[in-house]
N, C-alpha and C. Protein backbone atom coordinates (compact mmCIF):
# COMPACT_ATOMS: atom_id res chain seq x y z
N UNK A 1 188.74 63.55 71.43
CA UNK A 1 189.69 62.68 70.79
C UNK A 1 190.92 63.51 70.46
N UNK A 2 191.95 63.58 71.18
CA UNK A 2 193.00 64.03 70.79
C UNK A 2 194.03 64.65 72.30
N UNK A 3 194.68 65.35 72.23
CA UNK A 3 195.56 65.35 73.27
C UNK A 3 195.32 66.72 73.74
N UNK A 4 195.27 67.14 75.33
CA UNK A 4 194.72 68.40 75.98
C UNK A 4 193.19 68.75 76.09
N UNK A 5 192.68 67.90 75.05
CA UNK A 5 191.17 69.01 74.66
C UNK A 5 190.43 69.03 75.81
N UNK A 6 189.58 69.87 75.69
CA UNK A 6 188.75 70.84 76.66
C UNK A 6 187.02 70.10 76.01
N UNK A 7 185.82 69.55 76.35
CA UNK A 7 184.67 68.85 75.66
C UNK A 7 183.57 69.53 76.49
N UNK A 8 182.97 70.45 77.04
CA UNK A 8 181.24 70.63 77.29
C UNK A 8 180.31 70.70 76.26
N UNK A 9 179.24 70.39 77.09
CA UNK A 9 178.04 70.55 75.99
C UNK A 9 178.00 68.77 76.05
N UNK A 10 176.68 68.82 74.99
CA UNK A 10 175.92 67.83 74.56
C UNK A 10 175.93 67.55 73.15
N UNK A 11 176.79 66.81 72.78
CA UNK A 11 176.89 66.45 71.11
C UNK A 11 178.03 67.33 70.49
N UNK A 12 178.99 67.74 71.09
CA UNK A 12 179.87 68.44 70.62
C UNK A 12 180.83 67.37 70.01
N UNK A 13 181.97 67.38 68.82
CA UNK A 13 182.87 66.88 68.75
C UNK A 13 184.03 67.57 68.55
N UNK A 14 185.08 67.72 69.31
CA UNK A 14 186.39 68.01 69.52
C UNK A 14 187.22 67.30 69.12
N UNK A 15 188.27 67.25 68.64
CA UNK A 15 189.73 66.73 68.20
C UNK A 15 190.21 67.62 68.27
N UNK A 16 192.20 66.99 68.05
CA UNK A 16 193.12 67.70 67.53
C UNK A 16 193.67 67.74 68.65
N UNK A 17 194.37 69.11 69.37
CA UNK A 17 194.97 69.22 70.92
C UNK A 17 195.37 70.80 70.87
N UNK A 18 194.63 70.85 72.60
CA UNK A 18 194.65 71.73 73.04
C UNK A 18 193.82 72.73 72.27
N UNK A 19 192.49 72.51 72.23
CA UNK A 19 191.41 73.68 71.50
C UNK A 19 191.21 74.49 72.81
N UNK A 20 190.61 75.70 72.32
CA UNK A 20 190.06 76.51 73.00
C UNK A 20 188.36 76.33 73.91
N UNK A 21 188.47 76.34 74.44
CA UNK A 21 187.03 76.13 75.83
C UNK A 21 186.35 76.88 75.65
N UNK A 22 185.47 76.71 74.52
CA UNK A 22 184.14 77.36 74.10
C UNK A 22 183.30 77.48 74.12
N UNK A 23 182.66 76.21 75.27
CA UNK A 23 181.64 75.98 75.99
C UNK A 23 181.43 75.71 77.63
N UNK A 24 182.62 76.72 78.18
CA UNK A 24 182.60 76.89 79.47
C UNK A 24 181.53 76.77 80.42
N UNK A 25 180.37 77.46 79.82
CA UNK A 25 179.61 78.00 80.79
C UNK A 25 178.29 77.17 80.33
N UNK A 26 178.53 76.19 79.33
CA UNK A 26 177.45 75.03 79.00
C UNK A 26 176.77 74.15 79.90
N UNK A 27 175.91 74.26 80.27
CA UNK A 27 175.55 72.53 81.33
C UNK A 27 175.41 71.29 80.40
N UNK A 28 176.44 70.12 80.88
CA UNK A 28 176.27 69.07 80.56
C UNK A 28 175.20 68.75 79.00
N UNK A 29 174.09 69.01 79.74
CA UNK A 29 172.73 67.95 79.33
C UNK A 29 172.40 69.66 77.82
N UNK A 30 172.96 70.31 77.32
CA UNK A 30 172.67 71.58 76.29
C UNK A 30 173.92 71.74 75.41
N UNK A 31 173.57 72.15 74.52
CA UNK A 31 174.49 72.23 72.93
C UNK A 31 175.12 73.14 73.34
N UNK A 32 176.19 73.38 72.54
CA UNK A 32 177.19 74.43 73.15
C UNK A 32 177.09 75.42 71.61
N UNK A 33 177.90 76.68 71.11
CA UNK A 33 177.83 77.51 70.36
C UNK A 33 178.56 76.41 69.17
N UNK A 34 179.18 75.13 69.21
CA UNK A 34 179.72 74.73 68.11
C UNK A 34 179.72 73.10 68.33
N UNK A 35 179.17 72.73 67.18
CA UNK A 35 179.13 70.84 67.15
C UNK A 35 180.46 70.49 67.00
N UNK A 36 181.77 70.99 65.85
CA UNK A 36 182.65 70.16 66.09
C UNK A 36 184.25 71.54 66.08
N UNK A 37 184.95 70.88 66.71
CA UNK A 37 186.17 72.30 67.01
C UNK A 37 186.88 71.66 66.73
N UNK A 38 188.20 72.00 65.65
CA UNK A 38 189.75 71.10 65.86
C UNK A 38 191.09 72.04 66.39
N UNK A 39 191.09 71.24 67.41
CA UNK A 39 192.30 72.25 68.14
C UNK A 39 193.86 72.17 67.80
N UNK A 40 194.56 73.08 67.89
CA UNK A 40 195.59 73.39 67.31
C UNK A 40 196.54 74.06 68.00
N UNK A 41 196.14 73.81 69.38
CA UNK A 41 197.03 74.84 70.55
C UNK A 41 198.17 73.71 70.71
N UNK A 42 199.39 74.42 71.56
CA UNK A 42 200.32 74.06 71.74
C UNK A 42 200.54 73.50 73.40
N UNK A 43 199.93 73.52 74.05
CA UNK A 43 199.54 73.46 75.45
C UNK A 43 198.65 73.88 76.54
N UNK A 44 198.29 73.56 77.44
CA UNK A 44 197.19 74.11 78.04
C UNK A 44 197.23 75.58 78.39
N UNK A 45 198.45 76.41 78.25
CA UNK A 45 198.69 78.29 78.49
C UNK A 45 198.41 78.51 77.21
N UNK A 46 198.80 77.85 76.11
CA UNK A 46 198.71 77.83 74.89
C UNK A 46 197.64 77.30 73.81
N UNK A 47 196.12 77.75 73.89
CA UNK A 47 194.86 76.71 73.52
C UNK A 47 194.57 77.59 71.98
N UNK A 48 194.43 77.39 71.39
CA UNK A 48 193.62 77.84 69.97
C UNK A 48 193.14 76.58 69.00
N UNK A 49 191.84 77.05 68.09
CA UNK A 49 191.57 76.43 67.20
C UNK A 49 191.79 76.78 66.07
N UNK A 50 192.09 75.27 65.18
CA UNK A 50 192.24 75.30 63.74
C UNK A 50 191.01 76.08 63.19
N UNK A 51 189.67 75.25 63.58
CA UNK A 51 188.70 75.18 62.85
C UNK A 51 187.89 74.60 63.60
N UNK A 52 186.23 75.56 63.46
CA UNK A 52 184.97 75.55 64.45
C UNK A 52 183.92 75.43 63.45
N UNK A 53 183.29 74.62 63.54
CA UNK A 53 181.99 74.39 62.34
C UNK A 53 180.58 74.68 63.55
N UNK A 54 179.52 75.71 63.32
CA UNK A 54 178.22 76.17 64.41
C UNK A 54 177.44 75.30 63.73
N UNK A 55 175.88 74.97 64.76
CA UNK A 55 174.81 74.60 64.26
C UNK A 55 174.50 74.87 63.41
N UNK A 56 174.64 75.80 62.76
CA UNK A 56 173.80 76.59 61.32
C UNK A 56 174.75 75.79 60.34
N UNK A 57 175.81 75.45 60.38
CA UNK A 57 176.19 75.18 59.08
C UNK A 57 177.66 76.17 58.99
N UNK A 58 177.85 77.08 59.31
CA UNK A 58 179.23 78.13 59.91
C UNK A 58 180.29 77.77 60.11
N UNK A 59 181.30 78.19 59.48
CA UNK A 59 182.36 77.24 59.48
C UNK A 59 183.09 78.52 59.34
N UNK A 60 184.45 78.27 60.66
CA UNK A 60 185.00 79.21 60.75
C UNK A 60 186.84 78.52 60.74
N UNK A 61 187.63 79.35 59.66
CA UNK A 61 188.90 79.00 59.83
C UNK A 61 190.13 79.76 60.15
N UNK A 62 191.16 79.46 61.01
CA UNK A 62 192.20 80.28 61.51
C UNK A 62 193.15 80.48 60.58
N UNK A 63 193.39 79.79 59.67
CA UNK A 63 194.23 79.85 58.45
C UNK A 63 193.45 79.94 57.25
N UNK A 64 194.01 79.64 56.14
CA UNK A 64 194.01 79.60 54.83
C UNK A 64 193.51 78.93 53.91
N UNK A 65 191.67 79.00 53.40
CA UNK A 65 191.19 78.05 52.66
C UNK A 65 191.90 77.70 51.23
N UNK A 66 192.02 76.74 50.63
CA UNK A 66 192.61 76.54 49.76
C UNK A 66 192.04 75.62 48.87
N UNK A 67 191.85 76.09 47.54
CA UNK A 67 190.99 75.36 46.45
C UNK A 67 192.04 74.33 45.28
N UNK A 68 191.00 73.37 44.74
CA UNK A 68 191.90 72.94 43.84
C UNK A 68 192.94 72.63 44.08
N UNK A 69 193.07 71.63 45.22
CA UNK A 69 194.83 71.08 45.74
C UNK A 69 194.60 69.57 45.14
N UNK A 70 195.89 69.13 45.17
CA UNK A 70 196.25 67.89 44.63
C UNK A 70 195.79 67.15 45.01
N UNK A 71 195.64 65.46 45.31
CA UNK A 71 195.33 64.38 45.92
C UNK A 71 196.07 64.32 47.04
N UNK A 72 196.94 64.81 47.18
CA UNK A 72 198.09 64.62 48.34
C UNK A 72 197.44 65.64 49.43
N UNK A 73 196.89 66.52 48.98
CA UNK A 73 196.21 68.02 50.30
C UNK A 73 197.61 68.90 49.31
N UNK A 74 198.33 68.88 49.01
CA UNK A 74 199.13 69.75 48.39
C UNK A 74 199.12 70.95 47.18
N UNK A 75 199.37 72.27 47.34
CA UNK A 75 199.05 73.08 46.03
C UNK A 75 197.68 73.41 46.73
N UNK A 76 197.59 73.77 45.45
CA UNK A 76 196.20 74.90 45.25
C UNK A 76 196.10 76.00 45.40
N UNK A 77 195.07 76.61 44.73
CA UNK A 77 194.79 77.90 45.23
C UNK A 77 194.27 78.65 46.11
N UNK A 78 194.76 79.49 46.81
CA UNK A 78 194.17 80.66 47.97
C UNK A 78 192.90 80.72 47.41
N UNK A 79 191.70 80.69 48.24
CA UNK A 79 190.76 80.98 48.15
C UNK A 79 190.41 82.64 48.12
N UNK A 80 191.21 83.28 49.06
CA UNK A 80 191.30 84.99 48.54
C UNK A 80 191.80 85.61 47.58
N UNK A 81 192.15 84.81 46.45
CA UNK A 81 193.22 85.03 45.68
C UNK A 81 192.34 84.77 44.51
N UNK A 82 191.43 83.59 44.53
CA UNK A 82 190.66 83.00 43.53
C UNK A 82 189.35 84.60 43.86
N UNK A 83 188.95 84.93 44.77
CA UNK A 83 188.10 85.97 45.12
C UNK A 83 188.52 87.22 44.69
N UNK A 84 189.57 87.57 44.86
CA UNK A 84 190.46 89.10 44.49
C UNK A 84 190.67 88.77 42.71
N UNK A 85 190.59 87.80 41.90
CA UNK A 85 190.62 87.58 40.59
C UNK A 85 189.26 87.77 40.42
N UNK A 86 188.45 87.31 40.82
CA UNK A 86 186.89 87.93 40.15
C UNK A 86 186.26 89.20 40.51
N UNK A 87 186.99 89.22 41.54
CA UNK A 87 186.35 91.23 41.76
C UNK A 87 187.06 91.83 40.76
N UNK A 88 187.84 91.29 40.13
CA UNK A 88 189.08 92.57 39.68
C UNK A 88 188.64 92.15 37.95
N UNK A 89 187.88 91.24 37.49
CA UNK A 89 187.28 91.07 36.42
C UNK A 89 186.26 91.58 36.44
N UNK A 90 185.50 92.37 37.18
CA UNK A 90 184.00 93.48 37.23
C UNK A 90 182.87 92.53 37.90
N UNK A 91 183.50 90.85 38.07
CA UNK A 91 182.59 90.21 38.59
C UNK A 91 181.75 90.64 40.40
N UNK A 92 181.02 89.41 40.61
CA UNK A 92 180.70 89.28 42.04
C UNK A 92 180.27 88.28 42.77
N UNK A 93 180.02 87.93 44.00
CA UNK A 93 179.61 86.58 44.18
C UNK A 93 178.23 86.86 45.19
N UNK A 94 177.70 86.27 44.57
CA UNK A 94 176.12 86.63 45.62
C UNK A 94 176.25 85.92 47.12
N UNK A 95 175.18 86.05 47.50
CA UNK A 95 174.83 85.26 49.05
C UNK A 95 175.12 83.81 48.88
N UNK A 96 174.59 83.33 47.67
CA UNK A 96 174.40 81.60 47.61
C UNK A 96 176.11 81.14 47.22
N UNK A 97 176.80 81.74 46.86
CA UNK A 97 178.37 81.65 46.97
C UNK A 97 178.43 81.50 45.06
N UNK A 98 177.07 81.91 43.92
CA UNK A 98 177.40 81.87 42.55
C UNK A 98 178.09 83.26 42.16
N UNK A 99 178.75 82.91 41.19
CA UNK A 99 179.56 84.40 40.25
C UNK A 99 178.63 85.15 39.69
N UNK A 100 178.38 86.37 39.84
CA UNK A 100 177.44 87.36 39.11
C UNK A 100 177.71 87.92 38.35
């Protein structure tokens, strides 16, 4: 769904335009390394993704998570920023993503 994209595999979902071809070497009828990709390339010489979510749950982003934004998607805070404030208070964040 979207303009350029590139789709193998079995149950994958793609949007956006012009993602990157990440399941090249997939046959048809088998899952590929990622259920859903949003692409963000500028043309077919030009392919990258926003954002790749894996079977496990993995969620991978090319930019900038951002917490606590407005209703609009607007504002908020850097998520590395909210992270670099609790290391720098003696805190930590475990595996399960709680403050220690």
């Amino acid at each position: 769904m979207g303009r350029g994209i590139i789709a193998h595999g079995r149950a994958t979902h793609i949007f956006g335009e012009y993602n990157v071809d990440s399941h090249a070497s997939v046959a048809g009828n088998n899952r590929g390394t990622y259920v859903e990709i949003v692409g963000n390339g500028t043309g077919g010489s030009a392919r990258s993704n926003a954002r790749a979510l894996d079977w496990n749950g993995n969620e991978r982003l090319a930019g900038t998570l951002y917490i606590n934004c407005g209703t609009d998607s607007t504002g908020g805070t850097d998520i590395s920023t909210a992270i670099n404030l609790i290391t720098t208070m003696g805190l930590g964040i475990d595996s399960e993503g709680y403050i220690t």
